[in-house]
C-alpha atoms as a PDB file:
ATOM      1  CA  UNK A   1      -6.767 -39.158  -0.688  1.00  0.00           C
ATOM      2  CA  UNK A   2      -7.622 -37.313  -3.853  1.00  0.00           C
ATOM      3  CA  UNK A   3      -8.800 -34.719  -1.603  1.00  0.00           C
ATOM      4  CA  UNK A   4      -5.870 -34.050  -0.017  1.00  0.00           C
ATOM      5  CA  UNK A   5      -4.006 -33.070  -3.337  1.00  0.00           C
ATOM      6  CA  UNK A   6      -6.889 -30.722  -4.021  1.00  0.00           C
ATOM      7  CA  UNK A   7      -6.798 -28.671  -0.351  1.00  0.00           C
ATOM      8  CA  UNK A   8      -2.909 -28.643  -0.517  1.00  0.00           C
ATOM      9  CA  UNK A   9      -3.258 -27.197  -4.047  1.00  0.00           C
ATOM     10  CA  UNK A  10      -5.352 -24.995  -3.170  1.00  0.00           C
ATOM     11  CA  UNK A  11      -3.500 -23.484  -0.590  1.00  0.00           C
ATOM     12  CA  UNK A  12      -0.325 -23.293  -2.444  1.00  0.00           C
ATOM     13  CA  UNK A  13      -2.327 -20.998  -5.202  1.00  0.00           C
ATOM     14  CA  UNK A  14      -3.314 -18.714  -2.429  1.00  0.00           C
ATOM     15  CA  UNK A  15       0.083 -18.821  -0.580  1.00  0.00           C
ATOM     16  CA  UNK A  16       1.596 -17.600  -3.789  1.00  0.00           C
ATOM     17  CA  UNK A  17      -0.902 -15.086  -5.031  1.00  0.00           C
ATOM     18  CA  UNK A  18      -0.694 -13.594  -1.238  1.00  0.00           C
ATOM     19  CA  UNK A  19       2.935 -13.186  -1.714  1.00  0.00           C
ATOM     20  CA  UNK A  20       2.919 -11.932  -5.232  1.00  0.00           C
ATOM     21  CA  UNK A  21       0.469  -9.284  -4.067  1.00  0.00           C
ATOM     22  CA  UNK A  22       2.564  -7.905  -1.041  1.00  0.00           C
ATOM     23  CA  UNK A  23       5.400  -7.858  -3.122  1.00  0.00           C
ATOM     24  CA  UNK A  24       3.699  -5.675  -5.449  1.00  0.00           C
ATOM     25  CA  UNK A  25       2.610  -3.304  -3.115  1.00  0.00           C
ATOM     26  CA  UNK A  26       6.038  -3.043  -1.363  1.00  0.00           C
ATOM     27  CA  UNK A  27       7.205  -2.157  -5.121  1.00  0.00           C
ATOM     28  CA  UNK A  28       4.635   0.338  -5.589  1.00  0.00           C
ATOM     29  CA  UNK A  29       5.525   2.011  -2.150  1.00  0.00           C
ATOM     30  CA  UNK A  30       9.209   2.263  -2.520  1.00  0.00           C
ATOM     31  CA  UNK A  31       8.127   3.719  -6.095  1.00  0.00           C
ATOM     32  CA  UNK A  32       5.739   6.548  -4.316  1.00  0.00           C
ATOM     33  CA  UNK A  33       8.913   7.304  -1.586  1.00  0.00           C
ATOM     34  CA  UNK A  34      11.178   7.646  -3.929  1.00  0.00           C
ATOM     35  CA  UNK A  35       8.911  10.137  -6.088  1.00  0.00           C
ATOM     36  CA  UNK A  36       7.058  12.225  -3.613  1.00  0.00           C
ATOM     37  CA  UNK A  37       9.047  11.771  -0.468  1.00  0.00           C
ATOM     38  CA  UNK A  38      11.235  15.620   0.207  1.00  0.00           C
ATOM     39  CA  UNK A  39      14.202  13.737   0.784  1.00  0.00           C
ATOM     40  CA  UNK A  40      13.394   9.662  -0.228  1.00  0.00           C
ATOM     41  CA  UNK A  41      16.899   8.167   1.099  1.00  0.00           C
ATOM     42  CA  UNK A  42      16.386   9.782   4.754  1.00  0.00           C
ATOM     43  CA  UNK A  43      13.510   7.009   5.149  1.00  0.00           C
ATOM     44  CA  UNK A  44      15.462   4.613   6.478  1.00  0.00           C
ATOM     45  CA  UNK A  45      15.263   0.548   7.499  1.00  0.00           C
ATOM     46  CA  UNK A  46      11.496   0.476   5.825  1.00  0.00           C
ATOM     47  CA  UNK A  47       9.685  -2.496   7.191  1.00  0.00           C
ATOM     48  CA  UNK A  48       6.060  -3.326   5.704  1.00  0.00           C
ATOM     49  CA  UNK A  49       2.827  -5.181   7.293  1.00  0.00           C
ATOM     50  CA  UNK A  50       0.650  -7.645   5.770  1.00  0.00           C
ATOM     51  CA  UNK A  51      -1.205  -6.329   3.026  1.00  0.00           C
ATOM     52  CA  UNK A  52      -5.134  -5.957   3.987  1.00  0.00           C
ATOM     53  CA  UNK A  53      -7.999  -4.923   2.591  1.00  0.00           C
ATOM     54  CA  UNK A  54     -11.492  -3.040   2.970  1.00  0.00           C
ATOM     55  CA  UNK A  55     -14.383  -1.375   1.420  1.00  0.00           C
ATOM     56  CA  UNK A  56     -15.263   1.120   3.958  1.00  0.00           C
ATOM     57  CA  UNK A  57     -13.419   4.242   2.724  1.00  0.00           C
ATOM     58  CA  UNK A  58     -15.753   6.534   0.897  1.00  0.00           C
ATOM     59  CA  UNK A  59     -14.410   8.461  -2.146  1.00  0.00           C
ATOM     60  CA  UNK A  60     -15.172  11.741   0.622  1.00  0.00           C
ATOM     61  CA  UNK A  61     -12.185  10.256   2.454  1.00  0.00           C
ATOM     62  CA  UNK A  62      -9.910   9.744   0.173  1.00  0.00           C
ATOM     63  CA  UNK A  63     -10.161  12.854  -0.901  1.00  0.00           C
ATOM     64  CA  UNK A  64      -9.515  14.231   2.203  1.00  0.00           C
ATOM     65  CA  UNK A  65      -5.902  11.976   2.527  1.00  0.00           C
ATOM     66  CA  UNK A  66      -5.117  13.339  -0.835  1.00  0.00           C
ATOM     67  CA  UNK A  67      -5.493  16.765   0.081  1.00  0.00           C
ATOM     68  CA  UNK A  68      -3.916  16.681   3.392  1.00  0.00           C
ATOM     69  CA  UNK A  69      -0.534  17.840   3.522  1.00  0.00           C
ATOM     70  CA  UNK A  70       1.921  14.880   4.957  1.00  0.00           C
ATOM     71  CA  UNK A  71       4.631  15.806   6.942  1.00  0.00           C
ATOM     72  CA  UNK A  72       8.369  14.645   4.765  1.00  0.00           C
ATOM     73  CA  UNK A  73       6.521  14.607   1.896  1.00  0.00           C
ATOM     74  CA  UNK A  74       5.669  17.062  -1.229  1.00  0.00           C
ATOM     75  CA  UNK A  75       3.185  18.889  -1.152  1.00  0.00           C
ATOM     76  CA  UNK A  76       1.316  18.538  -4.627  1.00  0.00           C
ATOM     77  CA  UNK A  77       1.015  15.050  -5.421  1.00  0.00           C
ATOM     78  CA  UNK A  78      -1.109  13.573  -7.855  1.00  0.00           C
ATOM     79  CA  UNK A  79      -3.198  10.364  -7.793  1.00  0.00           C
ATOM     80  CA  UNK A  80      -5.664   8.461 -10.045  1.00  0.00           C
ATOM     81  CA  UNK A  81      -8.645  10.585 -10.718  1.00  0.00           C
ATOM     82  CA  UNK A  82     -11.237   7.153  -9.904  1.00  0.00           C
ATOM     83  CA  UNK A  83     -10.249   4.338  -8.326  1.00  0.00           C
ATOM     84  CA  UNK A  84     -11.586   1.077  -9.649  1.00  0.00           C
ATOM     85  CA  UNK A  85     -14.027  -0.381  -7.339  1.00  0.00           C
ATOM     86  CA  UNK A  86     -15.216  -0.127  -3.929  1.00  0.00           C
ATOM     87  CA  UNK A  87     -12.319  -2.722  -2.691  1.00  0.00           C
ATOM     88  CA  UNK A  88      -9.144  -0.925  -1.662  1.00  0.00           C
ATOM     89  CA  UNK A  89      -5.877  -2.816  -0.864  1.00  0.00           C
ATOM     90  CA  UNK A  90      -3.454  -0.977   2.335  1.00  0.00           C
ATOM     91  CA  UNK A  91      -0.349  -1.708   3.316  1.00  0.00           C
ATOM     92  CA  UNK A  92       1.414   0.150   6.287  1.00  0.00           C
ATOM     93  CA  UNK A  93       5.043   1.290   6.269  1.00  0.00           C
ATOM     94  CA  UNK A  94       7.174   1.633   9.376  1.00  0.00           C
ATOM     95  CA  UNK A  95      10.135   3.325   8.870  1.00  0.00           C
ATOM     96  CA  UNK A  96      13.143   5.702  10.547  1.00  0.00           C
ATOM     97  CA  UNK A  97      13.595   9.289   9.802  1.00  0.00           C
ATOM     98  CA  UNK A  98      15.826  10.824  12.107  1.00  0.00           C
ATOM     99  CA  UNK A  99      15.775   8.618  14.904  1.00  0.00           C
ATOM    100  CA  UNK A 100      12.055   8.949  15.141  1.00  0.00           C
ATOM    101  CA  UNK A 101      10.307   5.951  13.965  1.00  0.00           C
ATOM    102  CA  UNK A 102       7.049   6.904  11.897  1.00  0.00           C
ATOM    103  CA  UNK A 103       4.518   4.944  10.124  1.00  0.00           C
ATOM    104  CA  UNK A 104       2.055   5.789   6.976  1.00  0.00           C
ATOM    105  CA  UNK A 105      -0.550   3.466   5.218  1.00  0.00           C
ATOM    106  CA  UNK A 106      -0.954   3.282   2.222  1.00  0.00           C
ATOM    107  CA  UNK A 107      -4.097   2.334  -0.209  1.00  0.00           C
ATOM    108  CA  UNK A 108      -3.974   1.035  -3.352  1.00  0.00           C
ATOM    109  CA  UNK A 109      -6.866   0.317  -6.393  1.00  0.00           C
ATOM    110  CA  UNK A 110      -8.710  -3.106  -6.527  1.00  0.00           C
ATOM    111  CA  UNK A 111      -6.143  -4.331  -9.745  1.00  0.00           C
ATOM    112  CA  UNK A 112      -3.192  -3.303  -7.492  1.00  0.00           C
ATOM    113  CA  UNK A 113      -1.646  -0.786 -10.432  1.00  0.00           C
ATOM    114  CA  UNK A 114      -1.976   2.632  -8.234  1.00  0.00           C
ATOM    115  CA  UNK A 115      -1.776   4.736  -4.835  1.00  0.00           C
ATOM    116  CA  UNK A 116      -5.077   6.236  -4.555  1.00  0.00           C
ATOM    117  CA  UNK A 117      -4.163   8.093  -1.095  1.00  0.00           C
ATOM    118  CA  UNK A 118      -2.043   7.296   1.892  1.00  0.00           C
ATOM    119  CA  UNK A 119      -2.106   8.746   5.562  1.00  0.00           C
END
């Protein structure tokens, strides 16, 4: 029975630190809009995935994201000069602009604090 407690408790933590983690990056992407988006409030009904993870972008692609010039957005935007690890967080954005409905990703350092590139 003792088990039980332990599984259930277990889950819970992970449940929580899940959630705690997409809200984060949800913050930290409504932060980036409204700084480097050409006109933030024309981004309309935003609507996020699940936050995901990987380890197989090379620092040669995200330098390519960064440099790449994204359509709505400013052109000179600056990011972390090193990201933290090898682990990146991503979290994709669907949103309206102009009746269009458009969608970016967005990748974030292994301690959550920064957008290292988004495409």
């Amino acid at each position: 029975m003792r088990h039980i407690y332990i599984i259930i408790g277990v889950a819970l933590t992970l449940v929580f630190t899940s959630c705690g983690k997409q809200h984060t990056a949800e913050s930290l992407v409504g932060d980036f809009i409204e700084a480097n988006a050409e006109e933030p409030s024309k981004l309309e009904y935003r609507w996020f995935g699940n936050l995901g993870q990987t380890s197989s972008i090379g620092d040669s692609v995200l330098q390519f994201m960064q440099q790449r010039k994204k359509e709505n957005f400013k052109a000179a935007i600056s990011y972390p000069t090193s990201t933290s690890g090898k682990l990146l967080y991503y979290l994709r954005m669907n949103y309206a602009l102009d009746g269009d409905t458009l969608q970016n990703t967005f990748y974030f350092d292994e301690q959550m604090e920064h957008i290292v590139a988004f495409k």
